[in-house]
N, C-alpha and C. Protein backbone atom coordinates (compact mmCIF):
# COMPACT_ATOMS: atom_id res chain seq x y z
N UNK A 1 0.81 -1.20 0.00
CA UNK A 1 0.00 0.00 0.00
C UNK A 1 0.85 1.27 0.00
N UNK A 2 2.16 1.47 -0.86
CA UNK A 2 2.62 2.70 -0.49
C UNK A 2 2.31 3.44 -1.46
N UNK A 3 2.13 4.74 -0.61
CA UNK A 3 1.82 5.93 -2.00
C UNK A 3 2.58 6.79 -1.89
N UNK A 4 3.43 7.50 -2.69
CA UNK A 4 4.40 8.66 -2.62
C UNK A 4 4.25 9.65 -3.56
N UNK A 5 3.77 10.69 -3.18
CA UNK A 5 3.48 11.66 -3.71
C UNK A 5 4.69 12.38 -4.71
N UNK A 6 5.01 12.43 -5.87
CA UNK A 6 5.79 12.90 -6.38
C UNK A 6 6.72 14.10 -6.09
N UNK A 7 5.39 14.61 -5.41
CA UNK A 7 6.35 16.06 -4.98
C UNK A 7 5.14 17.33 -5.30
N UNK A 8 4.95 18.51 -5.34
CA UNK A 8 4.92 19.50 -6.02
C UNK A 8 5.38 20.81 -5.67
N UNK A 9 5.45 21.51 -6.90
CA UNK A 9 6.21 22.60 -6.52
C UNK A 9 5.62 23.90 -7.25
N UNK A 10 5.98 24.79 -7.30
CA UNK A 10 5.03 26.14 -7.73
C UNK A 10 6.12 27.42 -7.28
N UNK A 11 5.97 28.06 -8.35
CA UNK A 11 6.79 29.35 -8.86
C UNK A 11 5.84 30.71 -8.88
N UNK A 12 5.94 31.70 -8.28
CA UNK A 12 5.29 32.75 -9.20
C UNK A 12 6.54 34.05 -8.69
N UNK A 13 6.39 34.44 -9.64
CA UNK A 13 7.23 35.90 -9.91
C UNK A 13 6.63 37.02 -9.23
N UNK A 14 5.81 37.16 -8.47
CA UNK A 14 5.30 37.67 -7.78
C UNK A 14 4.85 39.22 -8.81
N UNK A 15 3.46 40.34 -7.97
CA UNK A 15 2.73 41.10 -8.43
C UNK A 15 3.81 42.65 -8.97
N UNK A 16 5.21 42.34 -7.81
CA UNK A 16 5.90 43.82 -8.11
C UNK A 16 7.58 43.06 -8.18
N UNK A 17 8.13 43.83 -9.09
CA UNK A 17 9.39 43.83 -9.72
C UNK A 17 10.50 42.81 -8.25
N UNK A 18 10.61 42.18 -8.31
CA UNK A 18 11.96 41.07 -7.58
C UNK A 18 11.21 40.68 -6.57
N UNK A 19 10.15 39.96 -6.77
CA UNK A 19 9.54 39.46 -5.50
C UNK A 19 8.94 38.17 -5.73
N UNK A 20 9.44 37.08 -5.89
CA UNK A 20 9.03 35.81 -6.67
C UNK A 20 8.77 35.09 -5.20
N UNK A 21 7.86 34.07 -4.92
CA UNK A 21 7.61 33.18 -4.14
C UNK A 21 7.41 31.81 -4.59
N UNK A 22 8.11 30.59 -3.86
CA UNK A 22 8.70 29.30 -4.93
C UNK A 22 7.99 28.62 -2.96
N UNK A 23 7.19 27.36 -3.63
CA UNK A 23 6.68 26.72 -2.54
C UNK A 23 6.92 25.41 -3.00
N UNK A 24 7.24 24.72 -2.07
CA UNK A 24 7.50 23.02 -2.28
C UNK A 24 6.91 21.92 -1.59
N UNK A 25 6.30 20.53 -1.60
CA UNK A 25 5.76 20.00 -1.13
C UNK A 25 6.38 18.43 -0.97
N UNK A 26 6.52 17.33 -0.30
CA UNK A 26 6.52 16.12 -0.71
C UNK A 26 6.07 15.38 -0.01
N UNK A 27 4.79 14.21 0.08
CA UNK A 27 4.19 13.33 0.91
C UNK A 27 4.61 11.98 0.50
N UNK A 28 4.47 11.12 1.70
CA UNK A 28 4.74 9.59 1.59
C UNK A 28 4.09 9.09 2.50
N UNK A 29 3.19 7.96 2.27
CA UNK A 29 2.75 7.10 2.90
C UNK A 29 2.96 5.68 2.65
N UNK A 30 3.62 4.91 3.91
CA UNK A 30 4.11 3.52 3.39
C UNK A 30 3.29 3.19 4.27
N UNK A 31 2.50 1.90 3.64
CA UNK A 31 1.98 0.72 4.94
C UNK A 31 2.01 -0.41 4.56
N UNK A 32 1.13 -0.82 5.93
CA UNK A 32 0.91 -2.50 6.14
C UNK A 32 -0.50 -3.03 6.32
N UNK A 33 -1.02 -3.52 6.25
CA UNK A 33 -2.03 -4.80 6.13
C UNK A 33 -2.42 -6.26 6.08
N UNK A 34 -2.97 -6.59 7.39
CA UNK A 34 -3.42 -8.05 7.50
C UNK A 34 -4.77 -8.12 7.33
N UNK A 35 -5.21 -9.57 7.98
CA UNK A 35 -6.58 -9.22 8.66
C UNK A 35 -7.01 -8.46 9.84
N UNK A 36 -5.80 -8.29 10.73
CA UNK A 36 -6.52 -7.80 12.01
C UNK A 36 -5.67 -6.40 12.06
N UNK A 37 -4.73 -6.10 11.26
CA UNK A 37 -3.55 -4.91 11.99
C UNK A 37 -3.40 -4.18 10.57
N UNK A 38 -3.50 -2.72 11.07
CA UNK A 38 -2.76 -1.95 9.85
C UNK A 38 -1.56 -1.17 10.58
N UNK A 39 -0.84 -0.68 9.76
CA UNK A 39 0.30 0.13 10.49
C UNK A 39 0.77 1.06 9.02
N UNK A 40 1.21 2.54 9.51
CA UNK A 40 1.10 3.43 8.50
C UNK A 40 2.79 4.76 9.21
N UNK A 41 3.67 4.15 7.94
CA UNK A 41 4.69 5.54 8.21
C UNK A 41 4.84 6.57 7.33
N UNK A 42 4.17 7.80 7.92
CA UNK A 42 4.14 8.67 7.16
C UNK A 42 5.29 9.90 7.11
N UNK A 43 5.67 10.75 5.74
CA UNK A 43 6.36 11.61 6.03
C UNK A 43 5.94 12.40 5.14
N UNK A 44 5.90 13.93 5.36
CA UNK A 44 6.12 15.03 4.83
C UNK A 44 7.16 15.75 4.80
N UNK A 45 7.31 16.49 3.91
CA UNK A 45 8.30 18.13 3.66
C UNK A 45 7.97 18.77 2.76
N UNK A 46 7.82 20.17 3.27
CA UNK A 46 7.77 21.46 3.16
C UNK A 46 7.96 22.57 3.20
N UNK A 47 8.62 23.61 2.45
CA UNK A 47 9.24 24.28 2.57
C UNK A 47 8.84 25.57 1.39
N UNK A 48 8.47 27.07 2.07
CA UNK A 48 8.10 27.97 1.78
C UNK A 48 8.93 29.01 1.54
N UNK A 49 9.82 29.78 0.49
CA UNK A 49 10.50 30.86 0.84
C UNK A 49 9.81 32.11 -0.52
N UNK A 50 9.71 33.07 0.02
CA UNK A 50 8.91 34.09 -0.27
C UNK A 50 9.91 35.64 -0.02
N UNK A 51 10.44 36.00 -1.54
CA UNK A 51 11.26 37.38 -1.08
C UNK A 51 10.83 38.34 -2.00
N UNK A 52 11.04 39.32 -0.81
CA UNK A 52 9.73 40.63 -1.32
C UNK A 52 11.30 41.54 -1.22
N UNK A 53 10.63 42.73 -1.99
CA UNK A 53 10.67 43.95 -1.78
C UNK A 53 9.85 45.08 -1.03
N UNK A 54 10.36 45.83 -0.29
CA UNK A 54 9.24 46.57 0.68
C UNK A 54 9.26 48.11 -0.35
N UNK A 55 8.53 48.93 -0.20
CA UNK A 55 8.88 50.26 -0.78
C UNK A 55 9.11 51.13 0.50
N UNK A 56 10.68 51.96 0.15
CA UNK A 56 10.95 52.77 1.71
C UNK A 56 10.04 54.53 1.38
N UNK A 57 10.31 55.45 2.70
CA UNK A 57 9.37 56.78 2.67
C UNK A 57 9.39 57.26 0.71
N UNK A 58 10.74 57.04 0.25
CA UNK A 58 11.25 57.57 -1.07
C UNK A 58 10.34 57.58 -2.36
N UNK A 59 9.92 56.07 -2.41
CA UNK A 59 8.71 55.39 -3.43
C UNK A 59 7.64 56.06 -3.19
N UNK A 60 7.66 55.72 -1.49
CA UNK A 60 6.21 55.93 -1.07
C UNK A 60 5.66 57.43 -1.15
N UNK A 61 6.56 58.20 -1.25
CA UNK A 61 6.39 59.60 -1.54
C UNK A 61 5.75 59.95 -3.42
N UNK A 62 6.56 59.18 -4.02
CA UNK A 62 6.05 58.94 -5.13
C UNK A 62 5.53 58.25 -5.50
N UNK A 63 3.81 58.18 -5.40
CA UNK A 63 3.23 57.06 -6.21
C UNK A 63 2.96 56.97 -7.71
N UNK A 64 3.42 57.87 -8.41
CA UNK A 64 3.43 57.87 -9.83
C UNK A 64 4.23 56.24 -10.14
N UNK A 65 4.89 55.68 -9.34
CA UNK A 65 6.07 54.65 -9.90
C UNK A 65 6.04 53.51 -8.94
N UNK A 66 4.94 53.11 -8.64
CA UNK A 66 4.42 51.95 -7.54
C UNK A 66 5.28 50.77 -7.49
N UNK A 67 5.62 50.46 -8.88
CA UNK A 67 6.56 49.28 -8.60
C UNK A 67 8.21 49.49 -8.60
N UNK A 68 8.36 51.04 -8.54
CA UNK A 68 10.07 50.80 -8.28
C UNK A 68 10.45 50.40 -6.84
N UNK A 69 11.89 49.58 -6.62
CA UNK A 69 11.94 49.38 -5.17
C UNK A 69 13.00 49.67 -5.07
N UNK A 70 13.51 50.36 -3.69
CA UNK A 70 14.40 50.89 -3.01
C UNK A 70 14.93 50.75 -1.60
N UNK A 71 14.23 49.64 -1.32
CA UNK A 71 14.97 48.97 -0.26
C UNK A 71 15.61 47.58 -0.34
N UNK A 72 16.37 47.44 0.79
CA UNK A 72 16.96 45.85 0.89
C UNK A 72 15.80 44.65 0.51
N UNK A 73 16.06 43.34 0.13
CA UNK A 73 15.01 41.70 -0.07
C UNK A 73 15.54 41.54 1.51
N UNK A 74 13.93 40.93 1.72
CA UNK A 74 13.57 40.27 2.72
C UNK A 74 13.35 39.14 2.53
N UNK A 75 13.96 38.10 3.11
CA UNK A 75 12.78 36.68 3.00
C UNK A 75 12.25 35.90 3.54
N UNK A 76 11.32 35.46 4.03
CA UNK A 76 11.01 34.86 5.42
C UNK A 76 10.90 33.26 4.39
N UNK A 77 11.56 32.13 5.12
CA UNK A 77 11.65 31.02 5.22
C UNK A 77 10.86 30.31 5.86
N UNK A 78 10.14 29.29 5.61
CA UNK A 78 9.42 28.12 6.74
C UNK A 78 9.54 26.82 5.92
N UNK A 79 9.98 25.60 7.05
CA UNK A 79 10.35 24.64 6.46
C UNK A 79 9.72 23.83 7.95
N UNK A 80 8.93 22.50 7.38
CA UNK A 80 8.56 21.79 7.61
C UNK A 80 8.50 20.62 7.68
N UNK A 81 8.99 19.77 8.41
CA UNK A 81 9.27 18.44 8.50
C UNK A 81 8.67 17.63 9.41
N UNK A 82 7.84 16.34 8.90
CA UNK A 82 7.18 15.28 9.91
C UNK A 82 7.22 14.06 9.49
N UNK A 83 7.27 13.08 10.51
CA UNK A 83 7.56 11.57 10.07
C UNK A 83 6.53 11.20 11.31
N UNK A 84 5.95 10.32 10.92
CA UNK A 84 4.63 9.72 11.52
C UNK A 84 4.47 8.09 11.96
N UNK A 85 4.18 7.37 13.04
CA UNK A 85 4.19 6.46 12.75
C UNK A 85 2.66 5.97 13.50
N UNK A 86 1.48 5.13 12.63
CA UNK A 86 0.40 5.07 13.57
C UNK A 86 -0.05 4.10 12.96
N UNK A 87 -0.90 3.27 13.94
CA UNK A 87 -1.31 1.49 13.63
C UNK A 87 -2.75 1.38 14.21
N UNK A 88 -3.45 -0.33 14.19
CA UNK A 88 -3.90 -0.34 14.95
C UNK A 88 -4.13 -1.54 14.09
N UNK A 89 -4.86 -2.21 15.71
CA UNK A 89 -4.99 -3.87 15.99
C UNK A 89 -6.40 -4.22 16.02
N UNK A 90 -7.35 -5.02 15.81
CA UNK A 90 -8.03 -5.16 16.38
C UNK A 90 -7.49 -6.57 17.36
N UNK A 91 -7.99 -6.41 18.45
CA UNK A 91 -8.02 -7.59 19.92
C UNK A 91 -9.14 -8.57 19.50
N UNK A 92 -10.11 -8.01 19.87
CA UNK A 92 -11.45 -9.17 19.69
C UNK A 92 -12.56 -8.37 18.61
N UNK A 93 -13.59 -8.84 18.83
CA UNK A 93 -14.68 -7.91 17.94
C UNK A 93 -15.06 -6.70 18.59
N UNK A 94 -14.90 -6.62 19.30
CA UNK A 94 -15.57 -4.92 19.96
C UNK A 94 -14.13 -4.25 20.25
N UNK A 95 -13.03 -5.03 20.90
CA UNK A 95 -11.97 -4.07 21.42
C UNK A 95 -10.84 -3.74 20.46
N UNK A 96 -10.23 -2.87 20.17
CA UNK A 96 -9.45 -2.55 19.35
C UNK A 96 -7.70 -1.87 19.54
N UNK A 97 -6.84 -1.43 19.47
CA UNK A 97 -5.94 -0.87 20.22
C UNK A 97 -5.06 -0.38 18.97
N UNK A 98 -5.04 1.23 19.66
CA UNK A 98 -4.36 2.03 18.46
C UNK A 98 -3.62 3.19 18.96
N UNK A 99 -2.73 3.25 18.23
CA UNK A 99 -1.89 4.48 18.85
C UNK A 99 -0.94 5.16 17.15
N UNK A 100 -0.57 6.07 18.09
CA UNK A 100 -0.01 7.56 16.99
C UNK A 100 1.56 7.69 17.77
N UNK A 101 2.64 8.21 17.21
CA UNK A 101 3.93 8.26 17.35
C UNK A 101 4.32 9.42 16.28
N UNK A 102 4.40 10.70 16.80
CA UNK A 102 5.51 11.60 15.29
C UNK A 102 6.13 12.45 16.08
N UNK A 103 7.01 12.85 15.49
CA UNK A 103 8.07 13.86 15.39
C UNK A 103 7.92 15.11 14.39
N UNK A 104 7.94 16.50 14.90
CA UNK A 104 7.68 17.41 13.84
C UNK A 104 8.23 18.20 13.94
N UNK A 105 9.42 18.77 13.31
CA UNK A 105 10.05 19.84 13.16
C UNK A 105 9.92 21.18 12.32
N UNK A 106 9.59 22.26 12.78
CA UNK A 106 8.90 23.77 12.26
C UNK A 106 9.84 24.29 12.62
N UNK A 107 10.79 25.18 11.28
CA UNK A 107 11.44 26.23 11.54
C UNK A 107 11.21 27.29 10.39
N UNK A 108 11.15 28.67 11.32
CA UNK A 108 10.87 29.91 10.43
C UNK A 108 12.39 30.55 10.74
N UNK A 109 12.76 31.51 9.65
CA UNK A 109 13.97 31.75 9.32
C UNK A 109 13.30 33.34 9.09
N UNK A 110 14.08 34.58 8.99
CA UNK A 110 13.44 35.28 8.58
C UNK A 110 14.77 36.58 8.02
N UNK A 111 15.09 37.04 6.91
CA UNK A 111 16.59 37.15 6.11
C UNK A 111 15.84 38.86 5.82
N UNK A 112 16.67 39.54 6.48
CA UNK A 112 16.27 40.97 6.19
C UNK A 112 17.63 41.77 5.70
N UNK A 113 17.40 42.34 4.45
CA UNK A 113 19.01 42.88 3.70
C UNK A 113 18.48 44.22 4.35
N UNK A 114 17.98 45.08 5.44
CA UNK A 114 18.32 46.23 5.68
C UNK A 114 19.19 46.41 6.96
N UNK A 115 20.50 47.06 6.78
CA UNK A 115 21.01 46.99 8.30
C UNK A 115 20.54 47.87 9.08
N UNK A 116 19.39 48.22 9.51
CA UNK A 116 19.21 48.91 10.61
C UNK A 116 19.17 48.04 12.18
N UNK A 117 19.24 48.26 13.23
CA UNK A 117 19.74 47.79 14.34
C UNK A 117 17.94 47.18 14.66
């Protein structure tokens, strides 16, 4: 029963001049199967990075020119990682016994090119 998601991924160049956002995905599910027991290890990853341009007082003073930019790329990062492990038995006809096991790691990153303090 395993299914593994190929992956997907996605690009866009975003609405104003150097600001593209690129998102990534990948799922997996491996299992098992009897008559009485299933058992299922799952994993994901994911990972988001998104870099903008901000417009500083300068632009913003001039809106004749909305998409020029004049400050430092920013980029905030998030990356996502989980591995899963969850089963279950049946005992008799009414009683059953099941349990869940994961690990998940979330980290946001966040990359600012202006040096102010």
């Amino acid at each position: 029963m395993p299914s593994i998601s190929p992956g997907r991924a996605l690009h866009d160049d975003g609405w104003r001049l150097k600001s593209p956002t690129d998102l990534a995905r990948v799922f997996g599910d491996l299992g098992w199967r009897d008559g009485r027991s299933e058992l299922h290890l799952i994993t994901l990853a994911a990972t988001t990075r998104s870099r903008n341009r901000s417009r500083n007082p300068h632009s913003a003073a001039r809106p004749r020119y909305p998409l020029r930019l004049h400050d430092a790329r920013k980029a905030p990062i998030i990356k996502l990682r989980l591995l899963a492990l969850n089963g279950n038995s049946a005992l008799t006809s009414t009683w059953s016994l099941q349990g869940n096991v994961y690990v998940r790691a979330f980290r946001q990153q966040h990359i600012d090119g202006n040096f102010a303090d």
